[in-house]
Protein backbone atom coordinates (compact mmCIF):
# COMPACT_ATOMS: atom_id res chain seq x y z
CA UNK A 1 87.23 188.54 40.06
CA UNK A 2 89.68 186.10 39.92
CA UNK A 3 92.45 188.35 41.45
CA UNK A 4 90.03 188.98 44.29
CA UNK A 5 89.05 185.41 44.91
CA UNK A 6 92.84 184.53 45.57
CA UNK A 7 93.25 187.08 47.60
CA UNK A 8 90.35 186.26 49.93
CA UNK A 9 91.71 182.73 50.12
CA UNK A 10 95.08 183.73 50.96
CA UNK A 11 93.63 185.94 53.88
CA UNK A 12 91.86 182.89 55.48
CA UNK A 13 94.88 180.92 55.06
CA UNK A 14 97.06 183.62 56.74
CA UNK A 15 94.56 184.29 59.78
CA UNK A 16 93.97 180.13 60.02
CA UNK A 17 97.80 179.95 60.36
CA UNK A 18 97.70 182.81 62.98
CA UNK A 19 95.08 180.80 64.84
CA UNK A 20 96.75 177.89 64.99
CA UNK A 21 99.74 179.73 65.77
CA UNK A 22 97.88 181.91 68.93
CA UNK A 23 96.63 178.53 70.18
CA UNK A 24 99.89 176.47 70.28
CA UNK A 25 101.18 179.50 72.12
CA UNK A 26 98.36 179.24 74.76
CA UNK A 27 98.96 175.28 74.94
CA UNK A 28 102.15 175.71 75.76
CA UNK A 29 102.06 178.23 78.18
CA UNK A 30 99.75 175.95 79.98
CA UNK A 31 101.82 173.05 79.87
CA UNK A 32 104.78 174.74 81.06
CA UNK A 33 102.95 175.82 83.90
CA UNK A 34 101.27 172.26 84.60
CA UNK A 35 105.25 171.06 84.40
CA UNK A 36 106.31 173.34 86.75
CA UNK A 37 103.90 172.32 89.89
CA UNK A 38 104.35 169.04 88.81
CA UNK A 39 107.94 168.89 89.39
CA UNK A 40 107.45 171.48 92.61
CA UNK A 41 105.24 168.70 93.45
CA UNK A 42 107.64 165.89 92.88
CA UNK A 43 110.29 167.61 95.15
CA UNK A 44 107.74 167.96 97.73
CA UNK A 45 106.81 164.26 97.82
CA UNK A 46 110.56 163.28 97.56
CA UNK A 47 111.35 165.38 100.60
CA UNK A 48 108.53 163.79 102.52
CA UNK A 49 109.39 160.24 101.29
CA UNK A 50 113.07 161.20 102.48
CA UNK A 51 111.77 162.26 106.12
CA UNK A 52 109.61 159.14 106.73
CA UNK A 53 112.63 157.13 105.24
CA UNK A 54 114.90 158.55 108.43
CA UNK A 55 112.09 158.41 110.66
CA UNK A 56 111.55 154.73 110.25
CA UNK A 57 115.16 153.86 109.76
CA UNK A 58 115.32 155.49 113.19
CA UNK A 59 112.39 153.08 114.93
CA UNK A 60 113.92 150.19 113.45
CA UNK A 61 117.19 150.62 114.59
CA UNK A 62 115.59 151.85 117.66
CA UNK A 63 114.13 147.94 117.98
CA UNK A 64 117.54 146.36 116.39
CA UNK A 65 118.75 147.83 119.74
CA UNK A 66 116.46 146.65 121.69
CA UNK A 67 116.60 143.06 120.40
CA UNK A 68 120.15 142.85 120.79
CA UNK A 69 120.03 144.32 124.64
CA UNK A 70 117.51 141.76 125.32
CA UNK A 71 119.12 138.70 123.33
CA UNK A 72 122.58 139.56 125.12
CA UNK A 73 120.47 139.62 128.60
CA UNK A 74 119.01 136.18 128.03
CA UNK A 75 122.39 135.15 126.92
CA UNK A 76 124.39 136.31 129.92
CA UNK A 77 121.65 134.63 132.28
CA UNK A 78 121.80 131.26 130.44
CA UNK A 79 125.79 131.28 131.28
CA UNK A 80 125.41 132.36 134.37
CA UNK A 81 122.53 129.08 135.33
CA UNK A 82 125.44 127.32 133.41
CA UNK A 83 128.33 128.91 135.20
CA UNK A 84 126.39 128.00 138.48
CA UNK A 85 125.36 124.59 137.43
CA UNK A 86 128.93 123.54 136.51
CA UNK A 87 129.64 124.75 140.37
CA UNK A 88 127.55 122.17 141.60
CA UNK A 89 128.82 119.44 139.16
CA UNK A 90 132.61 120.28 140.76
CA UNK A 91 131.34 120.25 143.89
CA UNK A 92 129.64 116.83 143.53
CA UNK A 93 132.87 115.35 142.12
CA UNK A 94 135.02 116.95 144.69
CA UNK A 95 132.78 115.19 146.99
CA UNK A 96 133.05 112.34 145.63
CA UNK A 97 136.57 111.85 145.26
CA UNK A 98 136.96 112.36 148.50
CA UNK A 99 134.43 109.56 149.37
CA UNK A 100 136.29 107.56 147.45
CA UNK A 101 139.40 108.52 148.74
CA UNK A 102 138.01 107.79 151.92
CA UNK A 103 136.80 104.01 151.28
CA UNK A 104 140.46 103.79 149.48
CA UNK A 105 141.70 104.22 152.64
CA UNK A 106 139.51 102.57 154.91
CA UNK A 107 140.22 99.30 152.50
CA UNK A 108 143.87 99.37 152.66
CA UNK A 109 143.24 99.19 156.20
CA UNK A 110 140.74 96.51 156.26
CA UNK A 111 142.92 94.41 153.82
CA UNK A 112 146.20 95.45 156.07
CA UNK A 113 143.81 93.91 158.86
CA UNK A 114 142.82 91.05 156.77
CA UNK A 115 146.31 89.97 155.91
CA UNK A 116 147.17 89.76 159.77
CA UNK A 117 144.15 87.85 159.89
CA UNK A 118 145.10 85.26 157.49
CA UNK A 119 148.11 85.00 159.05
CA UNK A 120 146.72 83.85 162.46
CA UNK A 121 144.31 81.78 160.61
CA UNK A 122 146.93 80.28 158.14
CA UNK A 123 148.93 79.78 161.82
CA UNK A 124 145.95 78.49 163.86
CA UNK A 125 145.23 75.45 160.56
CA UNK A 126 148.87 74.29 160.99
CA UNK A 127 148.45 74.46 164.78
CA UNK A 128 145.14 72.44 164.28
CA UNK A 129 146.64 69.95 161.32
CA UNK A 130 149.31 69.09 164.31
CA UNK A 131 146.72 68.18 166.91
CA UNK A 132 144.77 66.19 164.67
CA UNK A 133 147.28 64.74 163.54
CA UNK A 134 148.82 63.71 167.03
CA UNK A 135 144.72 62.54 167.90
CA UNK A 136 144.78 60.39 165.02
CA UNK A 137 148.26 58.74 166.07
CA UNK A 138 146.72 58.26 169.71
CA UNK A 139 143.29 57.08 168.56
CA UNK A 140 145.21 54.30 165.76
CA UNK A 141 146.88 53.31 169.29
CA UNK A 142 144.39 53.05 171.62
CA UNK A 143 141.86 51.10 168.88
CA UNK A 144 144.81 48.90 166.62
CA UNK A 145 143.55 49.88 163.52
CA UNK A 146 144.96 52.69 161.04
CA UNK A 147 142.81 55.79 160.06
CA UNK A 148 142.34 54.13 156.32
CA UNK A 149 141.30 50.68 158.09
CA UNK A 150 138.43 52.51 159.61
CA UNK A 151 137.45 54.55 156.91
CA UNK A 152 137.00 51.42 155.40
CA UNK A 153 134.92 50.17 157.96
CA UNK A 154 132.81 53.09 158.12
CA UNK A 155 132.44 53.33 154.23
CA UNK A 156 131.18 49.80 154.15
CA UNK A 157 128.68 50.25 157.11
CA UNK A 158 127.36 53.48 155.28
CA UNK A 159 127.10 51.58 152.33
CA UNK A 160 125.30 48.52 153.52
CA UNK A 161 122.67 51.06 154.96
CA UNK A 162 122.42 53.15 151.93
CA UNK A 163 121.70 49.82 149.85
CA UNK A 164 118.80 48.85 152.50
CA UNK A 165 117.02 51.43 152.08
CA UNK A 166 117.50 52.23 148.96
CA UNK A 167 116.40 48.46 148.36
CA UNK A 168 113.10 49.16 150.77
CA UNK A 169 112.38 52.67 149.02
CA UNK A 170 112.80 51.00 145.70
CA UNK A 171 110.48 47.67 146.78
CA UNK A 172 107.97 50.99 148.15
CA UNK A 173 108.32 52.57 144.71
CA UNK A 174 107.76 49.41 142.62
CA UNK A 175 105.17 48.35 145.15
CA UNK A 176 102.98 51.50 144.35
CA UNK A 177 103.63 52.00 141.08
CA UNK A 178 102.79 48.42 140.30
CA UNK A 179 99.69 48.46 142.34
CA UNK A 180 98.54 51.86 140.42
CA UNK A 181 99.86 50.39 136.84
CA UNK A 182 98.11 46.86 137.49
CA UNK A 183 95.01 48.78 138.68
CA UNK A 184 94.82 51.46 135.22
CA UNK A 185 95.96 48.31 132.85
CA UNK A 186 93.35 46.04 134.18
CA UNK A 187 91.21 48.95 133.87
CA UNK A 188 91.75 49.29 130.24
CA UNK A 189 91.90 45.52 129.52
CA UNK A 190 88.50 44.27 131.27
CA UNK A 191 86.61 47.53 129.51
CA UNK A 192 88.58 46.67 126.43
CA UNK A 193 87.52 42.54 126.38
CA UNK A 194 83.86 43.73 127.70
CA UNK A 195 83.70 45.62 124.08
CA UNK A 196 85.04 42.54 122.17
CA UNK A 197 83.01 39.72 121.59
CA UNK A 198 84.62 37.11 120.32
CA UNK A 199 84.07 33.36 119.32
CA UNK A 200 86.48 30.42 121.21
CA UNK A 201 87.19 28.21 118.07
CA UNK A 202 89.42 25.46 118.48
CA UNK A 203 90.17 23.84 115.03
CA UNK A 204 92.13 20.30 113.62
CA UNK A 205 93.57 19.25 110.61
CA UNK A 206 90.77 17.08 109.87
CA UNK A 207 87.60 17.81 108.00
CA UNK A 208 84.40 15.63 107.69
CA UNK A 209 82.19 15.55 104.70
CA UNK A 210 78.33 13.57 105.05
CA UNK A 211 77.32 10.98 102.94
CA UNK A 212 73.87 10.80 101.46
CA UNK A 213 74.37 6.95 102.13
CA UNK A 214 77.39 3.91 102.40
CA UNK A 215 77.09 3.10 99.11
CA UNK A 216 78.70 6.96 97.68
CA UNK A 217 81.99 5.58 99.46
CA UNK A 218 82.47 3.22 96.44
CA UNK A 219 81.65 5.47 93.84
CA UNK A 220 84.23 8.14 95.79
CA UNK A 221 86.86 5.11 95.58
CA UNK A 222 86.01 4.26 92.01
CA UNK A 223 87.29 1.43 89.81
CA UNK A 224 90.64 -0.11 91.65
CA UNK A 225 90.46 3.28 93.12
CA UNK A 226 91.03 5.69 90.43
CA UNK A 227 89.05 8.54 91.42
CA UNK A 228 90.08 8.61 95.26
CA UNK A 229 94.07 8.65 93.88
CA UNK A 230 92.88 11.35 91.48
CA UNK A 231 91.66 13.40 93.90
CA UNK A 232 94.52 13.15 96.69
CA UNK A 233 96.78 14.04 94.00
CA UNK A 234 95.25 17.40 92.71
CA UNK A 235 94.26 18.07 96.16
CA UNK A 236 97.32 16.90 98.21
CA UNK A 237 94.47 15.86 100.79
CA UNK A 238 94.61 12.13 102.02
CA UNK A 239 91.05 11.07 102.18
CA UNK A 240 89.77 8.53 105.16
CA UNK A 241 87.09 6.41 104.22
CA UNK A 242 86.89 3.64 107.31
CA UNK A 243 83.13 2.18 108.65
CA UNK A 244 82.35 5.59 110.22
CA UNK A 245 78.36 5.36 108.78
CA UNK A 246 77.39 8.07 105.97
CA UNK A 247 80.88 10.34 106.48
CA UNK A 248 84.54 10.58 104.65
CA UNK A 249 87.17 12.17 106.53
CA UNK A 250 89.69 14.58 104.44
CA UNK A 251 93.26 14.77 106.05
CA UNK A 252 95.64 17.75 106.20
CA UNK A 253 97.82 20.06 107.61
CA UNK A 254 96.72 22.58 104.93
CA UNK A 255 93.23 24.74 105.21
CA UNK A 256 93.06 25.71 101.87
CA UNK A 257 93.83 22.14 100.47
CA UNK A 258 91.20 20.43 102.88
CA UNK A 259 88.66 23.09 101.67
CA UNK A 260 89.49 22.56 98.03
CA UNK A 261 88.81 18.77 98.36
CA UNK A 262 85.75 19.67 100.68
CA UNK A 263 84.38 22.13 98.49
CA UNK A 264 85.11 19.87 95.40
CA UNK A 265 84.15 15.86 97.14
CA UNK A 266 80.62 18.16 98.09
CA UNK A 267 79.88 18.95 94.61
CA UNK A 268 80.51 15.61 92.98
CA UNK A 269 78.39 14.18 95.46
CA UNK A 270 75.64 16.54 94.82
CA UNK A 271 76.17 16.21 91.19
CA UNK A 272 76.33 12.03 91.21
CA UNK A 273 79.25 11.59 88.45
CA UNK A 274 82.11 10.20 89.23
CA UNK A 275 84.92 10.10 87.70
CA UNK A 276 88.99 11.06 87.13
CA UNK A 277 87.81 13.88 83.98
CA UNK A 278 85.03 15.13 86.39
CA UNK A 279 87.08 15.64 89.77
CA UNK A 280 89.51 17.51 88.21
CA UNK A 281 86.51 19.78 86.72
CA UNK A 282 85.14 20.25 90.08
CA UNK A 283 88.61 20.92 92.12
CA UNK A 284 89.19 23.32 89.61
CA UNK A 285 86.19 25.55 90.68
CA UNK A 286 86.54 24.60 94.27
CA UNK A 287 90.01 26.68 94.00
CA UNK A 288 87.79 29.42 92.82
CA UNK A 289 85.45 29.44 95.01
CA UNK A 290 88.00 29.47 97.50
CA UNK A 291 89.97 32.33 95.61
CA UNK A 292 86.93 34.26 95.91
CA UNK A 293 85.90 33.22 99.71
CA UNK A 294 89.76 34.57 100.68
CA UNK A 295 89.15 38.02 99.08
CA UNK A 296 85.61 38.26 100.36
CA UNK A 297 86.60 37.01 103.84
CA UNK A 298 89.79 39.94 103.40
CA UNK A 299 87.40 42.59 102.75
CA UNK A 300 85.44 41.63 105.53
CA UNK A 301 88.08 41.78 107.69
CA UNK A 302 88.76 45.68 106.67
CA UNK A 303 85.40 46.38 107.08
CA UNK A 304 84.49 45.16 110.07
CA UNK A 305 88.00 46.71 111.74
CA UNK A 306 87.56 49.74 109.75
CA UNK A 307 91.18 49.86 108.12
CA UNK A 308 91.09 50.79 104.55
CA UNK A 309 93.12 51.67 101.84
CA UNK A 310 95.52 48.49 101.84
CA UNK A 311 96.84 47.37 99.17
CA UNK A 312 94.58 43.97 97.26
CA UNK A 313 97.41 41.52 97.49
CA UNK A 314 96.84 42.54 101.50
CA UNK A 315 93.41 41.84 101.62
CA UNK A 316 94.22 38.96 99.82
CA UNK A 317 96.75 37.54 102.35
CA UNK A 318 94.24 38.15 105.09
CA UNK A 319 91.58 36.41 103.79
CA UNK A 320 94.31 33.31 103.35
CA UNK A 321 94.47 33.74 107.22
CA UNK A 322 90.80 32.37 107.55
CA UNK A 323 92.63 28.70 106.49
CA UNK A 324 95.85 29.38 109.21
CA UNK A 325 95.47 28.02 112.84
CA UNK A 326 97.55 28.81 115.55
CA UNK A 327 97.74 26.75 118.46
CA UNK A 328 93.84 25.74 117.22
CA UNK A 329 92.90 29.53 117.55
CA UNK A 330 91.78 30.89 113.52
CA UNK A 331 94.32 33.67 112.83
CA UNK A 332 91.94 36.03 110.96
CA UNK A 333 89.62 35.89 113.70
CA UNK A 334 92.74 36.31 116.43
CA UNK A 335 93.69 39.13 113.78
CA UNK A 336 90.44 40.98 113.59
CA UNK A 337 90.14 41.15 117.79
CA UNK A 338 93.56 41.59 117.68
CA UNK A 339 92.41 45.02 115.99
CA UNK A 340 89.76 45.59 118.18
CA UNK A 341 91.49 45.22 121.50
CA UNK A 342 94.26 47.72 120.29
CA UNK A 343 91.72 50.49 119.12
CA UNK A 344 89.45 50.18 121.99
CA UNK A 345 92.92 50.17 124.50
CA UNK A 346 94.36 52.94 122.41
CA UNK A 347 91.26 55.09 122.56
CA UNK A 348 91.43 54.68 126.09
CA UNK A 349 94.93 56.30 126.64
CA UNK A 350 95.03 58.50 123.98
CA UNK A 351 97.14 56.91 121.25
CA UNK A 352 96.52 56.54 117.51
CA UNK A 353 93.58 54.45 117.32
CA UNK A 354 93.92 54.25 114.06
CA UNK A 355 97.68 53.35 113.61
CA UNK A 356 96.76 50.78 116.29
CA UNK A 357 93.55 49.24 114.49
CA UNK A 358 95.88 48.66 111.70
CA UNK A 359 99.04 47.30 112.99
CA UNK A 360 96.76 45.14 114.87
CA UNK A 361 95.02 43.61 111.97
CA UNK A 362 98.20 42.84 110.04
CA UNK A 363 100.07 41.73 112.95
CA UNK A 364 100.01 38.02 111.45
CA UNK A 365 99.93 38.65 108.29
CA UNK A 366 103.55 36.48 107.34
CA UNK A 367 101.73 33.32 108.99
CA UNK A 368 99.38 33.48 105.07
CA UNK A 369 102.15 32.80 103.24
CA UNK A 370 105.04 31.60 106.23
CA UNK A 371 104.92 27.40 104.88
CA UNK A 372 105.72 29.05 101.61
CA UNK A 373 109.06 31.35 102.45
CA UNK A 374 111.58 31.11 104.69
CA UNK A 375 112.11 32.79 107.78
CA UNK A 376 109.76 33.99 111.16
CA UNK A 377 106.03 35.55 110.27
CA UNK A 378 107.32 38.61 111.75
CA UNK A 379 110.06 38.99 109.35
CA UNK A 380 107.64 37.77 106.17
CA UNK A 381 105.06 40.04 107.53
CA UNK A 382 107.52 43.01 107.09
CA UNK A 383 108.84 42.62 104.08
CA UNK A 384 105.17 42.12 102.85
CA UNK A 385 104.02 45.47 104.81
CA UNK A 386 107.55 47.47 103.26
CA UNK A 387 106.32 46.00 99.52
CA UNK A 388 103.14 47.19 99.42
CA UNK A 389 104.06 50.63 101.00
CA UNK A 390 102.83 50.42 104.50
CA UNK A 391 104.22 53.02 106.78
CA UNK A 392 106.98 52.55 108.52
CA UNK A 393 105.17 53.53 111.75
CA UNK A 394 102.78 50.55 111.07
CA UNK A 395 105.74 47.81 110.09
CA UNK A 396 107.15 48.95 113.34
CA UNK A 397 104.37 48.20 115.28
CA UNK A 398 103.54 44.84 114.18
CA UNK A 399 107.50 44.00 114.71
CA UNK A 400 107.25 44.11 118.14
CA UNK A 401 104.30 41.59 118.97
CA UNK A 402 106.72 38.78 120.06
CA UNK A 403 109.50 40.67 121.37
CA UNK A 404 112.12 40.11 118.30
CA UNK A 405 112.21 44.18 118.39
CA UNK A 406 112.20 46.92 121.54
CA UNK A 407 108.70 48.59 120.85
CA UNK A 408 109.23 52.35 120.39
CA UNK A 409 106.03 53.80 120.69
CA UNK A 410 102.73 53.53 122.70
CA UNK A 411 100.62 51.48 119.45
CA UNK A 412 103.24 48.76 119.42
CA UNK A 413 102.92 47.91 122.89
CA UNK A 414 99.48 47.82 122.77
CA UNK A 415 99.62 45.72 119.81
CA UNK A 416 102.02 43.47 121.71
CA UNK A 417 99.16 43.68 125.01
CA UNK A 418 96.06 42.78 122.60
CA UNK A 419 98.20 39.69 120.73
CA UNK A 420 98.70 38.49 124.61
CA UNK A 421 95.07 38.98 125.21
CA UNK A 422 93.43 37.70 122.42
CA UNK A 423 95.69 34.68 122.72
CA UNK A 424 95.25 34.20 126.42
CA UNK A 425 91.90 34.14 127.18
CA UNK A 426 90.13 30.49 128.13
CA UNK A 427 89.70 28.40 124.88
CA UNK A 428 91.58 30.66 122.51
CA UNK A 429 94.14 28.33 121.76
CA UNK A 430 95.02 24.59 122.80
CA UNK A 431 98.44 22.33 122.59
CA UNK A 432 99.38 18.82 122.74
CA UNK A 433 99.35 17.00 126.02
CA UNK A 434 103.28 16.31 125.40
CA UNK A 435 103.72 20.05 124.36
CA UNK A 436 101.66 21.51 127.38
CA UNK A 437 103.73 18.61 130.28
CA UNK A 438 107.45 19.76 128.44
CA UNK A 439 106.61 23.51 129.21
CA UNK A 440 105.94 22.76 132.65
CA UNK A 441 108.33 20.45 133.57
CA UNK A 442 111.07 23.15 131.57
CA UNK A 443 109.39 26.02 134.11
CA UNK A 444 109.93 24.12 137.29
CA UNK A 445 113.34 23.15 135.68
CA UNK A 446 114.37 26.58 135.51
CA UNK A 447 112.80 28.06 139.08
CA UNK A 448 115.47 24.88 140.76
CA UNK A 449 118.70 25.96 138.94
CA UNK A 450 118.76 28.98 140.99
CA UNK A 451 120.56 28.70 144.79
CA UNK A 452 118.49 29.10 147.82
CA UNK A 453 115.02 27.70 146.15
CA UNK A 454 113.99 25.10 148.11
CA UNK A 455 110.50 24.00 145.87
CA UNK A 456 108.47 25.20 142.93
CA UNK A 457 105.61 24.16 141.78
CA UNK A 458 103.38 25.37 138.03
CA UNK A 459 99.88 25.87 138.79
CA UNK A 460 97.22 27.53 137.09
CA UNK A 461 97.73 25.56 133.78
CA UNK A 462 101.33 26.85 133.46
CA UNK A 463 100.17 30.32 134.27
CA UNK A 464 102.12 30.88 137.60
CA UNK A 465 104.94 29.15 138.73
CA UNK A 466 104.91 29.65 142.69
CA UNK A 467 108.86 29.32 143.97
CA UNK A 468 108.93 28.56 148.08
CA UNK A 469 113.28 30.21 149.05
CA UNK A 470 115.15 29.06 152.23
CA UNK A 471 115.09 32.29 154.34
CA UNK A 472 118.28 32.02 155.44
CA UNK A 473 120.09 31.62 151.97
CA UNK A 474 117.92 34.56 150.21
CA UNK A 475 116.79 37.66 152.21
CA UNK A 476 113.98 40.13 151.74
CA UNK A 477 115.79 42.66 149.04
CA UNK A 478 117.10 39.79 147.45
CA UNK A 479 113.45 38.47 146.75
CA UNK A 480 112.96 41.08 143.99
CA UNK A 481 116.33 40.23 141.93
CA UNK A 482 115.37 36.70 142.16
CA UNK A 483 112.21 37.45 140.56
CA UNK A 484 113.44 39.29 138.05
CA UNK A 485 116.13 37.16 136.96
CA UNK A 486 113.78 33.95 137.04
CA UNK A 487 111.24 35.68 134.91
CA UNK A 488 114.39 37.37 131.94
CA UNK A 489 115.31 33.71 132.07
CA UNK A 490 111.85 32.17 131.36
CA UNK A 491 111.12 34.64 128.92
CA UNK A 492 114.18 34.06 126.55
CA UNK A 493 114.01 30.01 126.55
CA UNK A 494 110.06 29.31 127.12
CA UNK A 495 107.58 30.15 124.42
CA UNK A 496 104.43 29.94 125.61
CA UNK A 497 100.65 31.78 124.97
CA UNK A 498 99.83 34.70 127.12
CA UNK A 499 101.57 35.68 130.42
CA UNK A 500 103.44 33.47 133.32
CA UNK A 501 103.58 35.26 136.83
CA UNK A 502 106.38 34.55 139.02
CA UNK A 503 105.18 34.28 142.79
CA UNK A 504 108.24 33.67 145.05
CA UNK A 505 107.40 33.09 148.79
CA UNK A 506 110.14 33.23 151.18
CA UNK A 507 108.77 32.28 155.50
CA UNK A 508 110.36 32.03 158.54
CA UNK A 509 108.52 29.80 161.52
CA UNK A 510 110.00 29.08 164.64
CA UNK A 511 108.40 26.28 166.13
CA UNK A 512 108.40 24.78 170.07
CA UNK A 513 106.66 22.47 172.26
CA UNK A 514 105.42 22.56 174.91
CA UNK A 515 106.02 19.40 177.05
């Protein structure tokens, strides 16, 4: 059974193997066959791939062609526009050179012609010099004198025209520009006095203090006249006490002194004691009070002009200006419209009001401390202005006021105009008899030194000075340099307030009768 089992198993191995054998025949049989189109295949794609490879090669060298042909066309036309084009250029510059070869000629010949020209000309000058020459020898005969002689003559004719009219255009000039300067500036100065109202104070050096009654003089006096010594000393104030009824008169040429002694006499009369330990009590706060009136009054002043930011010891000085007189005219007050008068003018024309407002308040301000230092107020009053850091624009301006400096700008003359005005006007200021006769008799002095015035006379309170010239020792033109002359002269040795006008009147009268 066993025998027969193995057997059976070795035939199913033997006809599996068979099977397996049969089929991988058939399989490859198949796949041999499969191979073989696929390669007949392959050969037939190939060939095709190789026929449309020549085909297109073919078109495209076809078009390669094609382009080239057409790129060689376009080529051989662009030369040939450039060819033709170049044609023209030569033919331009042919043309040209013989244009210029042309002009080349026809200037040789005009220059060939010129030449001859200058020739004739050059010939014709010398043949010209020689007739002149010969006219000038035959008109020196005939009239005596040489050809330089009446150059001369004719030079000095020409000239004494030329200076006629030159001397009528310039007396037109003046004349207009005068009449339209006077007309604007009068403009400006009556609007610019119409705005300023000011007071005319005329003060002395004499102040006068009321009594309650006669019998206050000899308690003032005191025992063998104690207390009236003690008080002239710490004042430096004489003291007047004559039979005027109920009044003492205080004596000085210093404000601030006489108001001390005012401000001090007042009190110890109002108080009733009398005596050396007392006066001294009360002059001591009478300089107080007058310390504090001068910075009071000097802050008033900037106020009412509107200048601020100066420095105290400034306002300071300015108050001290309410004690200074000038001529009788208080110099805070002249100061103040001073200020005014140059900001209203400056407003007017266009200038810096402000720069003007200030320069115009401090214009005085050397004449606070001027008994005290040496020198003018104008050069106190700048080195005051240059120590407590004014501008230099300012320092400049109030320089100028009296002429000791050229004013450079516009605010300094008007500062210079409103000092003249504020000082000129009727009442402002006042002199001594002696003072006011000397400046008159000095200005009439003057107008005589001059040749060719016959009189002169000072009218209008030493305003004018009217000067009557012989005619035939001063002429028309010569009128003018008179004036001027007279006036520079007047100017640098006179001082006087305000303005002088120079009228100089020059007449010719013929006279008959009849018989």
């Amino acid at each position: 059974m066993e025998i027969i089992n193995y057997f059976e198993i070795l035939l199913i191995v033997a006809g599996t193997g068979i099977g397996i054998l049969v089929g991988y025949t058939i399989r490859k049989n198949i796949a041999e066959s499969k191979i073989g189109s696929a390669e007949e295949m392959a050969k037939k794609i190939l060939d095709k791939a190789k026929q449309d490879a020549e085909t297109i090669k073919k078109e495209k060298l076809i078009e390669a062609k094609e382009e080239v042909h057409k790129l060689r066309s376009e080529a051989e036309k662009e030369n040939k526009e450039r060819r033709n084009e170049l044609q023209r250029y030569e033919k331009r510059l042919l043309q040209k050179e013989e244009n210029i070869d042309k002009k080349l000629n026809s200037l040789e010949l005009k220059e060939s012609n010129l030449n001859e020209k200058l020739k004739s000309i050059v010939k014709k000058e010398l043949e010209i010099e020689e007739i002149k020459t010969k006219q000038i020898e035959k008109l020196e005969s005939i009239s005596g004198i040489t050809s330089e002689q009446a150059k001369e003559i004719i030079l000095s004719n020409t000239e004494k025209e030329i200076r006629h009219e030159m001397s009528m255009m310039i007396k037109e000039i003046e004349t207009a520009a005068k009449e339209e300067a006077e007309k604007k500036a009068r403009e400006i100065i009556a609007y610019a006095i119409q705005k300023c109202s000011a007071d005319h104070v005329a003060e002395t050096t004499v102040t006068v203090v009321n009594l309650p009654n006669d019998e206050m003089k000899g308690r003032i006096i005191g025992r063998e006249g104690r207390n009236i010594r003690t008080l002239e000393t710490l004042t430096g104030i004489d003291l007047i006490i004559d039979d005027t009824p109920e009044a003492v008169i205080l004596s000085g040429f210093d404000p601030i002194r006489r108001e001390i002694a005012r401000i001090a006499l007042e009190k110890l009369i109002s108080d009733g004691r009398i005596h050396p330990a007392r006066i001294e009590e009360m002059v001591e706060k009478g300089k107080r009070e007058v310390e504090a009136a001068i910075k009071e009054q000097g802050e008033q002043a900037t106020f009412e002009t509107g200048v601020h930011g100066l420095h105290p010891e400034l306002i300071r000085l300015l108050g001290r200006l309410k004690y200074r007189t000038s001529y009788g005219q208080n110099v805070l007050k002249h100061s103040i419209e001073v200020s005014y008068l140059a900001g209203i003018m400056a407003a007017e024309i266009g200038a810096d009001v402000k720069l003007a407002k200030r320069a115009g308040l401090l214009h005085d301000i050397g004449k606070a401390v001027d008994h005290e230092m040496e020198g003018t107020h104008i050069e106190i009053g700048m080195d005051l202005l240059r120590r407590y850091k004014e501008s230099k624009e300012v320092i400049h301006a109030m320089s100028t006021h009296h002429g000791d400096y050229e004013p450079q700008t516009v605010e300094a003359v008007l500062v210079t105009a409103a000092d003249a005005i504020s000082a000129a006007r009727p009442g402002a200021r006042r002199e001594t008899l002696e003072v006011y006769i000397k400046r008159l008799e000095k200005l009439e002095e003057i107008a005589n030194s001059y040749d060719g015035v016959d009189k002169s006379y000072a009218i209008q309170a030493g305003r004018e000075i009217r000067i009557i010239v012989k005619p035939e020792n001063v002429t028309d033109e010569g009128m003018h340099l008179l004036a001027r002359e007279i006036t520079k002269r007047i100017e640098d040795e006179l001082e006087y307030p305000g303005q002088i006008k120079v009228n100089i009147i020059r007449e010719t009268r013929a006279i008959e009768y009849a018989k």
